[in-house]
Protein backbone atom coordinates (compact mmCIF):
# COMPACT_ATOMS: atom_id res chain seq x y z
CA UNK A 1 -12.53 -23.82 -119.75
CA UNK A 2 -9.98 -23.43 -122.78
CA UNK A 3 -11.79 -25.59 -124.66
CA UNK A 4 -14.83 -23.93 -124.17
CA UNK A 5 -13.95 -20.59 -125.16
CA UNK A 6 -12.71 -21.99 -128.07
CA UNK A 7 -15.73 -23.92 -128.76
CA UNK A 8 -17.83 -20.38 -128.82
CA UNK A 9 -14.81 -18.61 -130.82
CA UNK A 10 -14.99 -21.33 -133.34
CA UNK A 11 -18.89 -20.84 -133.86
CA UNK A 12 -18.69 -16.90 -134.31
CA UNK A 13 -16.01 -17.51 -136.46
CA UNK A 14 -18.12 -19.88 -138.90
CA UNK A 15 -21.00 -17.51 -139.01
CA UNK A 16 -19.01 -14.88 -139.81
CA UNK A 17 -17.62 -16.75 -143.09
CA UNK A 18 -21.19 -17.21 -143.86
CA UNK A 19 -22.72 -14.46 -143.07
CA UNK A 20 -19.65 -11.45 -143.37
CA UNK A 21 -17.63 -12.71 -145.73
CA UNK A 22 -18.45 -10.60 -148.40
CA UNK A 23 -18.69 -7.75 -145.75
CA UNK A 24 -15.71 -8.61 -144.69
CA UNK A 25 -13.94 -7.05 -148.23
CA UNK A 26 -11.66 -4.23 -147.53
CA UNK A 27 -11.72 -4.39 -143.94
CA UNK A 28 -8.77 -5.17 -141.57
CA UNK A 29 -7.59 -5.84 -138.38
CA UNK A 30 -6.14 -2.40 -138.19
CA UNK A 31 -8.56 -0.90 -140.14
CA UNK A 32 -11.54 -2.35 -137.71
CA UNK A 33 -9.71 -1.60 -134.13
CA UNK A 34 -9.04 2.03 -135.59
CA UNK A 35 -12.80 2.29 -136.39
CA UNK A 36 -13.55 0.77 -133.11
CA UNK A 37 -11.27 3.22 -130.94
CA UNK A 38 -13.43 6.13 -133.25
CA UNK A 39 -16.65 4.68 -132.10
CA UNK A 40 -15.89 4.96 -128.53
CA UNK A 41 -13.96 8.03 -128.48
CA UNK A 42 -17.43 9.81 -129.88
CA UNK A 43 -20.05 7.53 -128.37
CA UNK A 44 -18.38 6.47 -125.09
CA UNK A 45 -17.23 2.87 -123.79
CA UNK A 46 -21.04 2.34 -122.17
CA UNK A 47 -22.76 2.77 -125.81
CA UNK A 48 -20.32 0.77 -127.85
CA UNK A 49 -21.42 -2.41 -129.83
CA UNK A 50 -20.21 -4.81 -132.20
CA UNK A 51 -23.20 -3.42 -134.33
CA UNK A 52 -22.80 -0.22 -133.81
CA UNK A 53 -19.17 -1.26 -135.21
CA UNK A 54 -20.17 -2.72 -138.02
CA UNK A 55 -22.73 -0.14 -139.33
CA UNK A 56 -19.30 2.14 -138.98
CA UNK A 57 -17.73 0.17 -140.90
CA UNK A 58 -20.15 -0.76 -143.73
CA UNK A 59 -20.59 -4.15 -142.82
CA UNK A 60 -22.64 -6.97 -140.27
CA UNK A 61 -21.49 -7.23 -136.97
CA UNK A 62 -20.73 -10.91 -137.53
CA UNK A 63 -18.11 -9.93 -139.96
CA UNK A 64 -15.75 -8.49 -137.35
CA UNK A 65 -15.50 -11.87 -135.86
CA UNK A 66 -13.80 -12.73 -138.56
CA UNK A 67 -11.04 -10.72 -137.32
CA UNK A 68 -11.50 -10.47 -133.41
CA UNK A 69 -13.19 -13.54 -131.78
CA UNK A 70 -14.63 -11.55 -129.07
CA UNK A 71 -15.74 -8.24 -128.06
CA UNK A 72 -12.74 -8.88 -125.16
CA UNK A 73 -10.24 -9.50 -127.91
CA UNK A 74 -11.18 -6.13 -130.06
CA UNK A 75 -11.07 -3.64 -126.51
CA UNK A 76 -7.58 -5.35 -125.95
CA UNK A 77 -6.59 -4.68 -129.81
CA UNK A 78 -8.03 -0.73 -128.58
CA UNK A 79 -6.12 -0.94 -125.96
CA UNK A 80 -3.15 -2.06 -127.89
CA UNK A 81 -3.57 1.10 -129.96
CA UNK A 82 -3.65 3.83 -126.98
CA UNK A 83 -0.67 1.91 -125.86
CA UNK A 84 0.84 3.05 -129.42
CA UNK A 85 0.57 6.52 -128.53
CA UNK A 86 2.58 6.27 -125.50
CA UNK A 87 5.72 3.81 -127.00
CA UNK A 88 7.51 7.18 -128.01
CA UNK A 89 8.21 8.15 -124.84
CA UNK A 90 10.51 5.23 -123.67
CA UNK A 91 11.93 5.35 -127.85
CA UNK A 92 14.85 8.21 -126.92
CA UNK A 93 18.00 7.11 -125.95
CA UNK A 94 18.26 7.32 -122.15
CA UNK A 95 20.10 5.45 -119.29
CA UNK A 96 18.52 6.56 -116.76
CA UNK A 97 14.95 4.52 -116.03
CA UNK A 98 13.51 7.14 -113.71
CA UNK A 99 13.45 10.09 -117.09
CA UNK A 100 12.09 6.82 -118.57
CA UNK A 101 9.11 6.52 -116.27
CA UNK A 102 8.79 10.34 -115.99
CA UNK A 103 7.99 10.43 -120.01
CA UNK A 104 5.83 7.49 -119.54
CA UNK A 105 3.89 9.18 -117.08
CA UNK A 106 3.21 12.36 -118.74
CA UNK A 107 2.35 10.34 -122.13
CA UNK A 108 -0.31 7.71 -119.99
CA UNK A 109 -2.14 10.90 -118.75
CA UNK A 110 -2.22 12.62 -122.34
CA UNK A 111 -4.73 9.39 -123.15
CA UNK A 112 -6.79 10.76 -120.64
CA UNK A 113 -7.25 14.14 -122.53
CA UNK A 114 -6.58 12.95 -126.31
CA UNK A 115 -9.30 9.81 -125.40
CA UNK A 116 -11.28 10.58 -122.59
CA UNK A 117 -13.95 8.32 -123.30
CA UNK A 118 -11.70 5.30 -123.96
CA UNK A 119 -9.03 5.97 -121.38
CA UNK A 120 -10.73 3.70 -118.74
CA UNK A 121 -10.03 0.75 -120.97
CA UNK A 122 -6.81 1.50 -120.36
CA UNK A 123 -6.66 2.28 -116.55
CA UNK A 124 -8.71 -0.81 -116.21
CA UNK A 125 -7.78 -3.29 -118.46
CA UNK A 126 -5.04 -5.83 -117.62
CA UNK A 127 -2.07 -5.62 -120.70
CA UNK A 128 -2.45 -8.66 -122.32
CA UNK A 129 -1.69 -8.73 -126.00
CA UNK A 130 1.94 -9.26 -127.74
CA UNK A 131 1.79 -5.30 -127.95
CA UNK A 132 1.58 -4.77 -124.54
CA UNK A 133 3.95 -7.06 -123.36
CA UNK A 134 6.47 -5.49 -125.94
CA UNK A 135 5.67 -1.77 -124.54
CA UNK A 136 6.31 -3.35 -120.70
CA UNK A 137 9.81 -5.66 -122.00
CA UNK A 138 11.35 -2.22 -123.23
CA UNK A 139 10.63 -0.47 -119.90
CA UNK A 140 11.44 -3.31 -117.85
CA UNK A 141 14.45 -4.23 -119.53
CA UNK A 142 15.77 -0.64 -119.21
CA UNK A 143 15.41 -1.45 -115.49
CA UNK A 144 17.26 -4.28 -115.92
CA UNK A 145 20.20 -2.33 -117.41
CA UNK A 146 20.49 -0.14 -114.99
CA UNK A 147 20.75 -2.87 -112.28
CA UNK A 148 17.37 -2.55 -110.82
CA UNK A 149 16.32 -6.07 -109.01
CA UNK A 150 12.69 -6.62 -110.44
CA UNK A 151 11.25 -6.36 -107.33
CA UNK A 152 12.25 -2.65 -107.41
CA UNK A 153 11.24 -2.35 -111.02
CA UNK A 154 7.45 -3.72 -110.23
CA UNK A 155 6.53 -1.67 -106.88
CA UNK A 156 8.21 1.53 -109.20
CA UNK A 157 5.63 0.64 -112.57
CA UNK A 158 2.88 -0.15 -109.88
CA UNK A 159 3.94 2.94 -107.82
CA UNK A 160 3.53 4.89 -110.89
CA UNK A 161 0.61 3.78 -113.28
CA UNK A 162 -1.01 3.30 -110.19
CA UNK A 163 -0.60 7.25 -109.33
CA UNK A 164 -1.30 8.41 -113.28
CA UNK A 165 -4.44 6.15 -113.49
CA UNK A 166 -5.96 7.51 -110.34
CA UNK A 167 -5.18 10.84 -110.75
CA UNK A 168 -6.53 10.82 -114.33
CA UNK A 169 -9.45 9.10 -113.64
CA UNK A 170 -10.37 11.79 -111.21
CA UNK A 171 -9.60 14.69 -113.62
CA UNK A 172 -11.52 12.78 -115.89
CA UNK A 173 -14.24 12.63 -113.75
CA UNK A 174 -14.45 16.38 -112.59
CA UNK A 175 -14.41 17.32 -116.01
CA UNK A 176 -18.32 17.35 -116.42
CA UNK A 177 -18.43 20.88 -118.59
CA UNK A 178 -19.42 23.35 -115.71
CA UNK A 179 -19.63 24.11 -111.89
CA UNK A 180 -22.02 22.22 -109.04
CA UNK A 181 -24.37 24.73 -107.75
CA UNK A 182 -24.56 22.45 -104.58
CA UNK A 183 -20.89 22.31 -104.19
CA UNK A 184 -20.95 26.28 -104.20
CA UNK A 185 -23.40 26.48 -101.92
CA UNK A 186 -21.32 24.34 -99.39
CA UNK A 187 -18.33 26.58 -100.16
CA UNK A 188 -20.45 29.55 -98.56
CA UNK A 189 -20.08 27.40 -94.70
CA UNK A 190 -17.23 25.86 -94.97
CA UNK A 191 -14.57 28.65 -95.92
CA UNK A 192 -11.58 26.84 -95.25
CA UNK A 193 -12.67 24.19 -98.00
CA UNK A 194 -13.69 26.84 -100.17
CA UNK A 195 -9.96 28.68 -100.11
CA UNK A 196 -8.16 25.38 -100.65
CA UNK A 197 -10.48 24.27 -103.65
CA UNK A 198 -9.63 26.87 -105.83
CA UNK A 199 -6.39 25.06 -106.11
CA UNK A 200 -7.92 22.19 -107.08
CA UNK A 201 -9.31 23.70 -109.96
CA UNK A 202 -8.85 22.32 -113.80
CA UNK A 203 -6.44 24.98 -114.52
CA UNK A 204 -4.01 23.66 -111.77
CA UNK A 205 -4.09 20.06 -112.73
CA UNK A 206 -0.94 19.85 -114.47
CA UNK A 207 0.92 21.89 -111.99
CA UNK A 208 -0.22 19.32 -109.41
CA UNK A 209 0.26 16.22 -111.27
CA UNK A 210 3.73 16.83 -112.09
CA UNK A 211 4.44 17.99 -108.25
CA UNK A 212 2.76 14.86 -106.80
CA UNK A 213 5.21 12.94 -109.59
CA UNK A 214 7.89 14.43 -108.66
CA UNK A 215 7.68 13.53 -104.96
CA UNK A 216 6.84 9.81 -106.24
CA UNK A 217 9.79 9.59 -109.06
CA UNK A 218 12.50 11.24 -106.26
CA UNK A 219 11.71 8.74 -103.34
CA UNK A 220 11.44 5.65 -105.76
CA UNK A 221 14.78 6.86 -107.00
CA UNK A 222 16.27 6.93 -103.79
CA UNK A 223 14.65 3.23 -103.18
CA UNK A 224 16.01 2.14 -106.30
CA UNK A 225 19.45 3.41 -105.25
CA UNK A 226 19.79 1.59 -102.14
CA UNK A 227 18.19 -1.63 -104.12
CA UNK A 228 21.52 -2.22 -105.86
């Protein structure tokens, strides 16, 4: 199977000396994820393309083989990136691995509204890159620290992203620029829906997210507590 892939890899790669070489000029591995994490922000994960890509970036598609030997191994380089924006969170200087997650948290669901269009490659994805792994050795390690077994530390990341990626997939997904007529007209027979949906309104979603973290961060503290 290994030897397959790298078969294929190997054969992209030697048409993209031919045929992107000269393309190729100015561009980088940065410099092509970056454009790449553009294209889908504006265009959306469905209607991305390696040739879409390339016309971005002034170049054929074959060229960015050169520097990712798959379409896979580019969205985990995008992923890699969106991962970027959330390191600073678990950067301050903190003992205590619960703030730690708590920052984290708050950070993973700013992807959803600084890249809605890309966030799924993140909520989806599994990490997989040197990048990732660095991002998820600080945070673990932290755990570590503080004395947390690793059991503890997994069901508390799991516990977590699980809770962020879910909840910010749904936000993402009621976020559709304007209300549903036939959701309004259901409101009018079932009044008891209608009075609790108005707190589940887009201008209460960070008021809820942060209570429904809260209940999550205090009981896996308490877990983590009795762990030691």
């Amino acid at each position: 199977m290994v030897a397959g892939i790298e078969g294929r890899v190997g054969t992209k790669r030697g048409k993209a000396r031919k045929r992107g070489s000269r393309e190729a000029v100015g561009l980088t591995h940065d410099k092509v994820r970056r454009e790449a994490l553009r294209l889908i922000d504006r265009e959306g994960l469905e209607a991305f393309s390696t040739r879409k890509l390339g016309r971005a970036l002034g170049c054929e598609a074959m060229a960015i083989y050169w520097y990712y030997p798959s379409k896979d191994a580019l969205l985990d380089a995008v992923v890699d990136l969106l991962v970027e924006e959330i390191v600073p969170a678990t950067r301050h200087e903190m003992d205590d691995w619960v703030e730690a997650l708590r920052r984290v948290a708050h950070a993973y669901r700013g992807i959803a509204r600084t890249h809605p269009r890309a966030f799924p490659l993140l909520a989806t994805r599994r990490f997989a890159t040197p990048g990732t792994f660095a991002f998820l050795e600080h945070l673990f390690e932290l755990a570590h620290r503080q004395g947390i077994p690793d059991r503890t530390a997994a069901r508390f990341f799991r516990a977590v992203s699980g809770y962020c990626s879910g909840v910010a997939l749904d936000e993402r997904a009621g976020d559709d620029g304007g209300p549903d007529t036939r959701v309004a007209a259901l409101h009018a027979g079932f009044p008891r829906v209608a009075s609790v949906s108005r707190w589940l309104e887009a201008r209460h979603d960070d008021a809820t997210f942060a209570f429904g973290l809260e209940i999550l961060l205090d009981a896996l503290a308490g877990a983590a507590s009795g762990a030691r």
